[in-house]
N, C-alpha and C. Protein backbone atom coordinates (compact mmCIF):
# COMPACT_ATOMS: atom_id res chain seq x y z
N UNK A 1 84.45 122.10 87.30
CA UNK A 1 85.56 121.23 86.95
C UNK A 1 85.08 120.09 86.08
N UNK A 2 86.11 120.07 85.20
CA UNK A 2 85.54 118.88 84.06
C UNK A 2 86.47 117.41 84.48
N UNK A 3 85.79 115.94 84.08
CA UNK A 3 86.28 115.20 84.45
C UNK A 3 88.19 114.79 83.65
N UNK A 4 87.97 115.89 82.83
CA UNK A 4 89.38 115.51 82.02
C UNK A 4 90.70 116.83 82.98
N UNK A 5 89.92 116.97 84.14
CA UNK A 5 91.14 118.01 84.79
C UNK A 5 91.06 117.00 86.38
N UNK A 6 90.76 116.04 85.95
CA UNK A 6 90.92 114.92 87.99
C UNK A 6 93.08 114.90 87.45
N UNK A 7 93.33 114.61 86.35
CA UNK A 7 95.13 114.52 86.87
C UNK A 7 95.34 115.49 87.45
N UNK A 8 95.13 116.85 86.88
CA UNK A 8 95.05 118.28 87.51
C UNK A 8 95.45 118.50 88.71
N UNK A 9 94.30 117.81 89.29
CA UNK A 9 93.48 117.84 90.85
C UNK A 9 94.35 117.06 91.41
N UNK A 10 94.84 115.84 90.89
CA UNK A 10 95.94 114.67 91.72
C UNK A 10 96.96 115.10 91.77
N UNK A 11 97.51 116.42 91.12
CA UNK A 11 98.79 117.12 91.03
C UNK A 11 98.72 117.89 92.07
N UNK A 12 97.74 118.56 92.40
CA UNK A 12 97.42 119.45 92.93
C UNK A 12 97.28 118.76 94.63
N UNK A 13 96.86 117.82 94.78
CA UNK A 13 96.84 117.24 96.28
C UNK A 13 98.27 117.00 96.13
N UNK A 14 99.30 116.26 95.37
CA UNK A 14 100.68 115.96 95.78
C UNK A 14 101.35 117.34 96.28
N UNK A 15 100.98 118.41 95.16
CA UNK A 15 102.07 119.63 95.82
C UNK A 15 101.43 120.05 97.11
N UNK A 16 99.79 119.78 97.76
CA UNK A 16 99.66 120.09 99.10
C UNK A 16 100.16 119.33 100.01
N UNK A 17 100.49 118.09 99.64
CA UNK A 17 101.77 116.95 100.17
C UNK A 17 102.77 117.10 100.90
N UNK A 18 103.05 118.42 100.32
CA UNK A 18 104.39 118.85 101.01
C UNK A 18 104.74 119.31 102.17
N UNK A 19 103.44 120.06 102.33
CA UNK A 19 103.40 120.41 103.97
C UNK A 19 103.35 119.18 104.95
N UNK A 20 102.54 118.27 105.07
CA UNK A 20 102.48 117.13 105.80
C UNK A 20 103.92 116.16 105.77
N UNK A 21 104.43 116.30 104.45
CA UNK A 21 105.74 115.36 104.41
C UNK A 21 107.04 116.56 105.34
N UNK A 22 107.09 118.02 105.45
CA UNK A 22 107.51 118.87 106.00
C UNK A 22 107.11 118.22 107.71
N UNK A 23 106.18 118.54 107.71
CA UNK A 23 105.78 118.14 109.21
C UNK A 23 106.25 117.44 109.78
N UNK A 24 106.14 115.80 109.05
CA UNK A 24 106.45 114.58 109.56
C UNK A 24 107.81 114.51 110.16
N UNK A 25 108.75 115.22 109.07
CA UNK A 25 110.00 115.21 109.18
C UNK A 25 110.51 116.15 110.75
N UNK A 26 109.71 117.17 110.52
CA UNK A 26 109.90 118.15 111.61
C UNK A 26 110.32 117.56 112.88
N UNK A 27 109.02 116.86 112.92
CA UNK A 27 108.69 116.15 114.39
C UNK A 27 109.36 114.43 114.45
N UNK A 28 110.06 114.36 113.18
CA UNK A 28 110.57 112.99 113.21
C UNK A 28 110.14 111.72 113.29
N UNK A 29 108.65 112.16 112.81
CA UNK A 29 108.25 110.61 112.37
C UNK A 29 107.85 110.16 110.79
N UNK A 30 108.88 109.14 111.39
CA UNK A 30 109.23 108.89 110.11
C UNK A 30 108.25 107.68 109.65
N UNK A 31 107.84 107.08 109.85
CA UNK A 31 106.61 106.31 109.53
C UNK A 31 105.28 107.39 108.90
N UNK A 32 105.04 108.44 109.52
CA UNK A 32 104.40 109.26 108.69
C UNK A 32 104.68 109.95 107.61
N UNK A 33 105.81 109.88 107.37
CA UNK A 33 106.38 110.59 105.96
C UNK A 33 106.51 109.92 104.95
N UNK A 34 107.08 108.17 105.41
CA UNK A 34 106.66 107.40 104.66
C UNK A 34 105.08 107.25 103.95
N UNK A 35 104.42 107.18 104.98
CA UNK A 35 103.33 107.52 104.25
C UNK A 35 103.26 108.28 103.32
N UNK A 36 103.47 109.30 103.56
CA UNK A 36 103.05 110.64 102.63
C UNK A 36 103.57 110.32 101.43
N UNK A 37 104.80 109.89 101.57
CA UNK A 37 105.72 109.67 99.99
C UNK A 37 104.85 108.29 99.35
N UNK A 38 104.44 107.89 100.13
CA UNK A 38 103.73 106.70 99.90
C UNK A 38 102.09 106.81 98.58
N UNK A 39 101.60 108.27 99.40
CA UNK A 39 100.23 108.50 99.14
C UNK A 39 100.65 109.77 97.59
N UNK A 40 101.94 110.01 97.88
CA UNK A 40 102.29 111.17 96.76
C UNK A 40 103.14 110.26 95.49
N UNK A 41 103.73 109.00 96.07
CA UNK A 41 103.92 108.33 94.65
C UNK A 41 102.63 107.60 93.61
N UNK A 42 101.28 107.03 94.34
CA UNK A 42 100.32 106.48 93.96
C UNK A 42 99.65 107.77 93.29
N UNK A 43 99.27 108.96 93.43
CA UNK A 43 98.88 109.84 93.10
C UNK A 43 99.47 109.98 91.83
N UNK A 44 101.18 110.32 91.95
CA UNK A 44 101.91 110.40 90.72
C UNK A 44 101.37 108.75 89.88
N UNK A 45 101.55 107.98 89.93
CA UNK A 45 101.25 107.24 89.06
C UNK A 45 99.72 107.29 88.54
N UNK A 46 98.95 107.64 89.06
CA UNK A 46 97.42 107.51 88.84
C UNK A 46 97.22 108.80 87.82
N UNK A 47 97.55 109.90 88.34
CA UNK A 47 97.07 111.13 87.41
C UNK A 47 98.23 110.80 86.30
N UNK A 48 99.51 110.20 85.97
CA UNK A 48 100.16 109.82 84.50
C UNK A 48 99.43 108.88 84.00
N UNK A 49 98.72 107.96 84.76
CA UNK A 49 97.92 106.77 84.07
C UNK A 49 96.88 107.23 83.26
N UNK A 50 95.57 108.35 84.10
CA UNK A 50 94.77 109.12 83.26
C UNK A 50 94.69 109.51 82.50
N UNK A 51 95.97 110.65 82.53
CA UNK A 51 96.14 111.36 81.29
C UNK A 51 96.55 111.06 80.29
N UNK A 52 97.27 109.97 80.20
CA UNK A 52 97.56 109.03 78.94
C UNK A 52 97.15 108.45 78.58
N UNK A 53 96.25 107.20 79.49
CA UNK A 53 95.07 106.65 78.62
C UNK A 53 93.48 107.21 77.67
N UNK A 54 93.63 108.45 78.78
CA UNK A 54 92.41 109.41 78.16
C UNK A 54 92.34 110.15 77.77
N UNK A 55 93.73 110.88 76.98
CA UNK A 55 94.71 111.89 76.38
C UNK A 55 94.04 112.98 77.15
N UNK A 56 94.19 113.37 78.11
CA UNK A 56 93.82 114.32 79.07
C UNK A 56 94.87 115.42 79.63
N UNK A 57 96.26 115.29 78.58
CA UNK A 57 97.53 116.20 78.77
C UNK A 57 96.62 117.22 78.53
N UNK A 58 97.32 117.99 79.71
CA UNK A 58 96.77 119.37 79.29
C UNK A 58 98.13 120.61 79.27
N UNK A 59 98.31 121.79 79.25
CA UNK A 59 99.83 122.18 79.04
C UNK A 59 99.86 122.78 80.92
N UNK A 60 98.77 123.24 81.41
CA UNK A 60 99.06 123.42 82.90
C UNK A 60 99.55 121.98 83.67
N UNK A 61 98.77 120.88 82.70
CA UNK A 61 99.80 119.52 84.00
C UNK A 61 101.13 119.51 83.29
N UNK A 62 101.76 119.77 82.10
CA UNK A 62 102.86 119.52 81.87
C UNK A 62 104.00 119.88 82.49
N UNK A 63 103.47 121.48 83.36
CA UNK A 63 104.09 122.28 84.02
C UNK A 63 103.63 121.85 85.44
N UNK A 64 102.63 121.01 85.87
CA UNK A 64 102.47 121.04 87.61
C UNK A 64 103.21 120.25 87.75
N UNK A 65 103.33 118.72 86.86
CA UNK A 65 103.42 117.90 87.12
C UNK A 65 105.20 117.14 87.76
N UNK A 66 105.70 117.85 86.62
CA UNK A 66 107.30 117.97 87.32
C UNK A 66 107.37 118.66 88.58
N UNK A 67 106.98 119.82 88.68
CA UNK A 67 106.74 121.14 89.25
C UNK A 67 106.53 120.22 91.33
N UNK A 68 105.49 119.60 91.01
CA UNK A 68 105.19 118.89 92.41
C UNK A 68 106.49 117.52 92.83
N UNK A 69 106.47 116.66 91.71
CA UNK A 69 108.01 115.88 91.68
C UNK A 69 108.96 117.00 92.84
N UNK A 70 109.62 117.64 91.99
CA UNK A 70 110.36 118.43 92.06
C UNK A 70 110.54 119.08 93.84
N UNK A 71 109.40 119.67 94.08
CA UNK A 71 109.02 120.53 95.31
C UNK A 71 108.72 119.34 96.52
N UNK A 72 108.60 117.96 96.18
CA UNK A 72 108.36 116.88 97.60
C UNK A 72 109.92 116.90 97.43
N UNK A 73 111.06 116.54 96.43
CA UNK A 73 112.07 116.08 96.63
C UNK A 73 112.66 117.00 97.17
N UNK A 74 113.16 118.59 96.60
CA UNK A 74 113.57 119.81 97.24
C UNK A 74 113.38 119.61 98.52
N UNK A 75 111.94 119.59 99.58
CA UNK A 75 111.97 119.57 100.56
C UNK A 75 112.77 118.39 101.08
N UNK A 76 112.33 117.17 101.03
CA UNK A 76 113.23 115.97 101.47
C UNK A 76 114.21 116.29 101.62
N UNK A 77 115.12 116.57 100.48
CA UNK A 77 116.37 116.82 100.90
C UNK A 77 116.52 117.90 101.77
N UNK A 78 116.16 119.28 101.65
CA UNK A 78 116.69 120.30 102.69
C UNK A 78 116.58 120.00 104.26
N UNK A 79 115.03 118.81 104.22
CA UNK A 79 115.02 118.19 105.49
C UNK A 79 115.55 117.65 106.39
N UNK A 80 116.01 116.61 105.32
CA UNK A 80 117.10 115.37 105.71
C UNK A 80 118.43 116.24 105.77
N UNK A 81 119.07 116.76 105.26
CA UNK A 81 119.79 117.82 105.53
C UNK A 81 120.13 118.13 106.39
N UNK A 82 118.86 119.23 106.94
CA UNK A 82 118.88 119.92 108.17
C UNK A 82 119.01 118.71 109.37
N UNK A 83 118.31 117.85 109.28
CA UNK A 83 118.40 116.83 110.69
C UNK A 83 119.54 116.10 110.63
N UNK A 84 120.48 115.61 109.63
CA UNK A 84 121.99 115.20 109.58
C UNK A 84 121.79 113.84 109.16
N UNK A 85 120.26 113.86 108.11
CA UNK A 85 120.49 112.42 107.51
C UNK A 85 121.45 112.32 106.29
N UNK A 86 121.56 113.66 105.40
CA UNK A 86 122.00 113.98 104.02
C UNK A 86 123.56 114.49 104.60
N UNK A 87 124.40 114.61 103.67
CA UNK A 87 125.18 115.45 103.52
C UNK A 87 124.60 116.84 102.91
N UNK A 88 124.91 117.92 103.68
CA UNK A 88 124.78 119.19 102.91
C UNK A 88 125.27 119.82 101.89
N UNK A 89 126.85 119.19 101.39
CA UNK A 89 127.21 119.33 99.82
C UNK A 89 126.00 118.71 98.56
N UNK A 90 125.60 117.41 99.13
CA UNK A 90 124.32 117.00 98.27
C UNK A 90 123.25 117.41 97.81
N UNK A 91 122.69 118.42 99.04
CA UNK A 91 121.80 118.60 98.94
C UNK A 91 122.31 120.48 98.13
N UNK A 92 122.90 120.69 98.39
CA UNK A 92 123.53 122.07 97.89
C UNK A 92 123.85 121.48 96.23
N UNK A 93 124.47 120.59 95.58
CA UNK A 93 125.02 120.19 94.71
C UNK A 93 122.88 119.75 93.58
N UNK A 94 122.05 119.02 93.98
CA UNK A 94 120.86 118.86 93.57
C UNK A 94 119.94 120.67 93.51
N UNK A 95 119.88 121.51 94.39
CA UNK A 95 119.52 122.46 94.65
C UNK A 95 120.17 123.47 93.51
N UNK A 96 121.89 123.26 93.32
CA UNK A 96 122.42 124.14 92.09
C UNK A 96 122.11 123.62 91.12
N UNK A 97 122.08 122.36 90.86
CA UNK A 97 121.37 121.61 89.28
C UNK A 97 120.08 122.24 88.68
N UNK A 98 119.26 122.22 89.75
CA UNK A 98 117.57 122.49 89.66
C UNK A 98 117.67 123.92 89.14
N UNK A 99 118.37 124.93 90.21
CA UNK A 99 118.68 126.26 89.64
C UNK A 99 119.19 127.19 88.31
N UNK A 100 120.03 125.90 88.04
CA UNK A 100 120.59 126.36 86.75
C UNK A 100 119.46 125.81 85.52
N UNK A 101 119.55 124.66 85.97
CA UNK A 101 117.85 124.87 84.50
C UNK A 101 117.55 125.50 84.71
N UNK A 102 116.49 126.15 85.67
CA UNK A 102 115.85 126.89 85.62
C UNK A 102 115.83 128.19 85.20
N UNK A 103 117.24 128.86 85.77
CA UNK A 103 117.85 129.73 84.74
C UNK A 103 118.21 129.73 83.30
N UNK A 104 118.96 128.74 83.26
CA UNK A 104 119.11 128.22 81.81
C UNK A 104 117.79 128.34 80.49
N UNK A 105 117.03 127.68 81.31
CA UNK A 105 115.78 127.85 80.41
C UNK A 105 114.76 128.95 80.34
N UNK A 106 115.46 129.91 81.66
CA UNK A 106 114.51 131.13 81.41
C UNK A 106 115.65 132.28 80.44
N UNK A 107 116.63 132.09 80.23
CA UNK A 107 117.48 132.76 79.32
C UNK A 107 117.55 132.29 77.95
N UNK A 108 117.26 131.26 77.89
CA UNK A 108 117.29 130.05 76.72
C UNK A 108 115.99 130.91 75.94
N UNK A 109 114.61 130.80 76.98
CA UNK A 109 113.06 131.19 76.29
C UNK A 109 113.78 132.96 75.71
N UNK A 110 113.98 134.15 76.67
CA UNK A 110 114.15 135.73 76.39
C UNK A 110 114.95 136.02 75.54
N UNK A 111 116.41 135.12 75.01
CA UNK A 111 117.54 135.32 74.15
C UNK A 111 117.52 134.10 73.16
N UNK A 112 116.87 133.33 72.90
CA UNK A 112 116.71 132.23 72.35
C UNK A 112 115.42 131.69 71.42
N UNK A 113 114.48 131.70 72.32
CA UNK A 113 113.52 131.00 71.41
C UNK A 113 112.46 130.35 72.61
N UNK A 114 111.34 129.93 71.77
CA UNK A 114 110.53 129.18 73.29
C UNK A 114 111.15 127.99 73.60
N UNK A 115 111.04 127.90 75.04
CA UNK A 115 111.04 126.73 75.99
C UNK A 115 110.51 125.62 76.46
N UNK A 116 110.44 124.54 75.79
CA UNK A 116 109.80 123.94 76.09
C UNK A 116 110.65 122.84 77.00
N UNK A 117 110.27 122.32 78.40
CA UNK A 117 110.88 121.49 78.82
C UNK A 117 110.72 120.20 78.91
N UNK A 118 111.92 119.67 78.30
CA UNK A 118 111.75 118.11 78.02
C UNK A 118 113.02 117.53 79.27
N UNK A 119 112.45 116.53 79.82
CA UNK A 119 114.07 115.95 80.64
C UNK A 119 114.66 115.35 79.80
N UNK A 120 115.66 115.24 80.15
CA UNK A 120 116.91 114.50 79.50
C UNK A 120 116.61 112.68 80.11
N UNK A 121 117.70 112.14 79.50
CA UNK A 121 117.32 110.36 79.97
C UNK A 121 117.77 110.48 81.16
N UNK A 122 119.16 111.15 81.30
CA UNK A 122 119.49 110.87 82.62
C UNK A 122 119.31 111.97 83.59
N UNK A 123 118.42 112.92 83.52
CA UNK A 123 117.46 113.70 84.65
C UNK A 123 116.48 112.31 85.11
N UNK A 124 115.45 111.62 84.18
CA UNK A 124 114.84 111.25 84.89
C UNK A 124 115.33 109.58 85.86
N UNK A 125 116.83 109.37 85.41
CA UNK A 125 117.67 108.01 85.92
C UNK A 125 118.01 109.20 87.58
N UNK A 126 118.12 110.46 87.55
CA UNK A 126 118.46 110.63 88.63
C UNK A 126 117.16 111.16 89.50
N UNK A 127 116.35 111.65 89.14
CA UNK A 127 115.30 111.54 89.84
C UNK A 127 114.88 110.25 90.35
N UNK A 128 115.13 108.98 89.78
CA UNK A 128 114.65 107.70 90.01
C UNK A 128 115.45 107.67 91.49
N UNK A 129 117.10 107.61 91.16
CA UNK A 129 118.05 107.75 92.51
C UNK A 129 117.81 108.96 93.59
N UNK A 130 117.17 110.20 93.30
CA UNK A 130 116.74 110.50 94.18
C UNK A 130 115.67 110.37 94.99
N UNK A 131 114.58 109.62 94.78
CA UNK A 131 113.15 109.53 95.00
C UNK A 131 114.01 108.01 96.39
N UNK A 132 114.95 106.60 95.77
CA UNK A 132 115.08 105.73 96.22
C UNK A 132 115.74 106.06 97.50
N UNK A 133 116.52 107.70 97.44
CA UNK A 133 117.72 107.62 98.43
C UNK A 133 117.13 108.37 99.54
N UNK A 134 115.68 108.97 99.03
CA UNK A 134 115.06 109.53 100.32
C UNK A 134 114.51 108.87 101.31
N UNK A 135 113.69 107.86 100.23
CA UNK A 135 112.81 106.45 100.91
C UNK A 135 113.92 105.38 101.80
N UNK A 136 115.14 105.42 101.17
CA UNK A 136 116.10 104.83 101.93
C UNK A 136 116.96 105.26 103.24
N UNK A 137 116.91 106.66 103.48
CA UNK A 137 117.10 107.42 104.19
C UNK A 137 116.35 107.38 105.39
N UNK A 138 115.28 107.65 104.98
CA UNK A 138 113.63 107.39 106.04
C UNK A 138 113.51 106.34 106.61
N UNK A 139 113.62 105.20 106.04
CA UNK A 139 113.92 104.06 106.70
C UNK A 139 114.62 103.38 107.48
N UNK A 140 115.83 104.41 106.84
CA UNK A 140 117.38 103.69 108.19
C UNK A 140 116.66 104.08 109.48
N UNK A 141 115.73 105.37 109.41
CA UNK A 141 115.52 105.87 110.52
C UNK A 141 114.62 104.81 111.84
N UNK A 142 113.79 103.91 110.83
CA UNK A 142 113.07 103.33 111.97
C UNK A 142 113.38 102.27 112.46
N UNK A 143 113.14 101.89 113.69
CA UNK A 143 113.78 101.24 114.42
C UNK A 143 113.98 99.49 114.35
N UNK A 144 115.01 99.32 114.47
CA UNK A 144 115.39 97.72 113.56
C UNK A 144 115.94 97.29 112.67
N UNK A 145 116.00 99.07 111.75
CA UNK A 145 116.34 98.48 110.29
C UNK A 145 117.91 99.35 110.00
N UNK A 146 118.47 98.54 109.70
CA UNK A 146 119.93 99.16 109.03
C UNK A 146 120.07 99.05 107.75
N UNK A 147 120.08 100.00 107.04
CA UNK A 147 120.55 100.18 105.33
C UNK A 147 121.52 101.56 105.15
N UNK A 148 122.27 101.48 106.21
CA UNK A 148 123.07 102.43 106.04
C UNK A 148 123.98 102.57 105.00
N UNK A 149 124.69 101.11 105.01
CA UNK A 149 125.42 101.03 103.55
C UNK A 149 124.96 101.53 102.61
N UNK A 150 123.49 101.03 102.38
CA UNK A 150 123.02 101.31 100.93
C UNK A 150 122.35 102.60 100.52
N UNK A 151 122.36 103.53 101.52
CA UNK A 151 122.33 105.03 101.64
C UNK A 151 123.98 105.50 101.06
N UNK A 152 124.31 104.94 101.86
CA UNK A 152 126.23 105.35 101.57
C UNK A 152 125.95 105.05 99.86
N UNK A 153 125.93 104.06 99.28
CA UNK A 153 126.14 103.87 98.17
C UNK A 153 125.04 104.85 97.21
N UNK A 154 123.73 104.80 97.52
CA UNK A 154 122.81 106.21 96.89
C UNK A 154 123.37 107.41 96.80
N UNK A 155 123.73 108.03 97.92
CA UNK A 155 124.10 108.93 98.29
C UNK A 155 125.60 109.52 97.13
N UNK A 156 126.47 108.73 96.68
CA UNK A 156 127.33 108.85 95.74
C UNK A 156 126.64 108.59 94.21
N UNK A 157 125.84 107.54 94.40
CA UNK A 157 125.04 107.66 92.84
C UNK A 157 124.19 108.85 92.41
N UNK A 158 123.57 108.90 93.67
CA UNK A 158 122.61 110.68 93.48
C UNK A 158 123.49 111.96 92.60
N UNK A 159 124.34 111.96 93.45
CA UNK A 159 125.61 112.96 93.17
C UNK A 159 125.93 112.89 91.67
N UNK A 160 126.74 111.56 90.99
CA UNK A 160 127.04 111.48 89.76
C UNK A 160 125.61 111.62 88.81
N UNK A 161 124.56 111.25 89.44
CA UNK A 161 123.72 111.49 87.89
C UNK A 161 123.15 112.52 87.82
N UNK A 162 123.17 113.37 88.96
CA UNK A 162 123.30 115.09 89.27
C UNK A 162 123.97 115.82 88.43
N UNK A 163 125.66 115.30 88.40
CA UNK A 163 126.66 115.98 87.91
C UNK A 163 126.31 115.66 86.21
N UNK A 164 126.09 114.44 86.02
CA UNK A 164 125.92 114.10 84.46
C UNK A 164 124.95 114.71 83.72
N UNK A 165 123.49 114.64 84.73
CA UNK A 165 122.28 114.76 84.13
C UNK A 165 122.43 116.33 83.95
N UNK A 166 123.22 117.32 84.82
CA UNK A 166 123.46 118.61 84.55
C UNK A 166 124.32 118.87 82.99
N UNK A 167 125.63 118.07 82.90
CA UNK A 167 126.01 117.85 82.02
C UNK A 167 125.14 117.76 80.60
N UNK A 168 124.05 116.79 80.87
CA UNK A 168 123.21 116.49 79.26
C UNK A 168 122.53 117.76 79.31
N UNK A 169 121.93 118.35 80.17
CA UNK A 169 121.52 119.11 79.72
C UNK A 169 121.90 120.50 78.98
N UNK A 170 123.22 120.57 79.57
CA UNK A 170 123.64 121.64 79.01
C UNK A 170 124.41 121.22 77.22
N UNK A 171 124.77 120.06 77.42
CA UNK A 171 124.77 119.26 75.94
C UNK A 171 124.01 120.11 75.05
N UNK A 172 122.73 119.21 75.67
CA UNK A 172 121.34 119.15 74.84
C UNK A 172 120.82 120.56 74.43
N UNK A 173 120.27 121.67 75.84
CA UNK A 173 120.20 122.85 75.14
C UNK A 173 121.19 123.70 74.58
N UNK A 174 122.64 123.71 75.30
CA UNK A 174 123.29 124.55 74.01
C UNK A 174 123.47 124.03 72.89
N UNK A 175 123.45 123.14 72.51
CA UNK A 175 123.47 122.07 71.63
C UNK A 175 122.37 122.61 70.74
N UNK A 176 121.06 122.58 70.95
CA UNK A 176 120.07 123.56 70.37
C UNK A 176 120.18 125.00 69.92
N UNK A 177 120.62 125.54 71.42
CA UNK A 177 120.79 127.27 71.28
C UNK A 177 121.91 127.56 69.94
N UNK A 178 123.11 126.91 70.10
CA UNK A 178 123.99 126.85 69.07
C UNK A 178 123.28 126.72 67.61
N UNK A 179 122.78 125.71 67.74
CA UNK A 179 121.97 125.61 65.75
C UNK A 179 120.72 126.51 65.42
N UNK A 180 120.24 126.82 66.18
CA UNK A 180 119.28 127.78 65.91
C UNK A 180 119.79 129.80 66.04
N UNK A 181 120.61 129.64 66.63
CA UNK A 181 121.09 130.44 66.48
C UNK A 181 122.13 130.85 65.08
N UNK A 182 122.70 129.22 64.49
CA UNK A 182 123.49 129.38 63.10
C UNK A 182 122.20 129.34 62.24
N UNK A 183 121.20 128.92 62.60
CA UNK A 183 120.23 128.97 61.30
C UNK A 183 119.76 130.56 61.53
N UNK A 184 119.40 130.74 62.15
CA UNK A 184 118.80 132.29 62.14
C UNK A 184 120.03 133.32 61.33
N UNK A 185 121.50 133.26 61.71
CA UNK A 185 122.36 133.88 60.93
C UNK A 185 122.47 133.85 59.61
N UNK A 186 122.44 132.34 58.73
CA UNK A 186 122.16 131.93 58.11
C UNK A 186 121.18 132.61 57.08
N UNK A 187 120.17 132.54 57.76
CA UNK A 187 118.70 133.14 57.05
C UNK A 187 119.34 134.70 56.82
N UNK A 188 119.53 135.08 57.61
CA UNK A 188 119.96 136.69 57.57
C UNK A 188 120.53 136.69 57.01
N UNK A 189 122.14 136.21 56.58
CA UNK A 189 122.89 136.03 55.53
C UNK A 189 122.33 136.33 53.98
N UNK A 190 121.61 135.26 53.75
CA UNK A 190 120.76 134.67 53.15
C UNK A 190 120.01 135.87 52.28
N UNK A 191 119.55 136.43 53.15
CA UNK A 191 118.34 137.97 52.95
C UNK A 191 118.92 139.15 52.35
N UNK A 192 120.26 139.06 52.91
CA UNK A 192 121.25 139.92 52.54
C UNK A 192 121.69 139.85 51.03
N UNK A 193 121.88 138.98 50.60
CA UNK A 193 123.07 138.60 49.38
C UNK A 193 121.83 138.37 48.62
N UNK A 194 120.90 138.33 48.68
CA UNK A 194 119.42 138.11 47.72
C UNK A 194 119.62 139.55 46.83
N UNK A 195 119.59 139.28 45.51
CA UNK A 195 119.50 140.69 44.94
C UNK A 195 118.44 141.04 45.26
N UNK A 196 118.48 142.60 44.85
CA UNK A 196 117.61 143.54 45.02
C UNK A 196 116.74 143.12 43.09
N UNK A 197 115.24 142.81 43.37
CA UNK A 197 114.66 143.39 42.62
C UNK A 197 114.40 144.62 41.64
N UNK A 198 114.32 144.92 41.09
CA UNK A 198 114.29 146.02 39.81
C UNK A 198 112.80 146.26 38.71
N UNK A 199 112.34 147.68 39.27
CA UNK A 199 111.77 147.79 38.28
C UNK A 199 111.49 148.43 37.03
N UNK A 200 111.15 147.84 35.69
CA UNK A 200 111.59 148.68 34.65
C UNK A 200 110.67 148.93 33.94
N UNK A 201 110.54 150.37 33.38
CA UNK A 201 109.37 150.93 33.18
C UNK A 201 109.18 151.34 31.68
């Protein structure tokens, strides 16, 4: 291992993260999960700090790196969910978002063109609201503290930048698929109506 693959490696401990933040939840302690989200946000910031100051992008973190995001929050929610901290339309409503990119962009790459995934502004405004409404969630749980309201109020913001951020995206890539698809016609057009050369002897 070379020292320009440690973000790699910090990606790589967050997505083993998941099991322990699974656990915590299991057994309902919630002070330990805090942790975990605790030890998996410092991680996330440390391996983005690396790799940008020491241009150490590599194209496997481009892909872990959401990839682990992604797989602590998935669980959270199905968690919180299952124990009756979440609503289950929410967590069903974030779960169809995730799905349809994912589809989207694997039909986008086979009928389209390559894929490259970029978030939208407001994917990462709702990841921000989802990351706050888990940590806020976890907390109502321990003892003393009431932020129920302000779950109530996450809990509806999550939702809309779900619904929107699904929205841009489908903007954004058909929005793409559409012009590249008129330029490719275009060109063909193009190829067509080109006279034919002639040679004379």
């Amino acid at each position: 291992m070379q020292v320009r693959d440690i973000p790699n490696l910090l990606t790589g401990i967050r997505i083993l993260l998941v099991v322990p933040l699974i656990y915590a939840l299991l057994e309902e302690n919630y002070l330990l999960a805090l942790w975990v989200i605790f030890v998996a946000g410092i991680s996330d910031g440390l391996d983005g700090f690396l790799a940008k100051h020491y241009h150490w992008q590599s194209r496997l973190g481009s892909i872990l790196d959401p990839l682990a995001d992604k797989l602590l929050l998935i669980s959270s929610f199905i968690m919180l969910a299952w124990l009756g901290h979440l609503p289950y339309w929410l967590m069903l409503l974030a779960l169809g978002r995730d799905l349809a990119i994912v589809l989207g962009g694997i039909s986008y790459h086979f009928f389209i063109g390559p894929f490259e995934m970029e978030p939208v502004p407001l994917s990462k405004l709702n990841t921000l609201c989802q990351v706050l409404l888990v940590m806020a969630v976890i907390i109502a749980q321990l003892p003393g503290l009431d932020i129920l309201q302000l779950t109530d109020w996450l809990i509806y913001l999550v939702a809309l930048t779900t619904i929107l951020s699904g929205m841009q995206y489908i903007w954004h890539w058909g929005g793409r698929a559409w012009r590249l698809n008129r330029t490719q016609k275009t060109n063909a057009e193009s190829r067509r109506r080109r006279p034919q050369s002639t040679n004379h002897g």
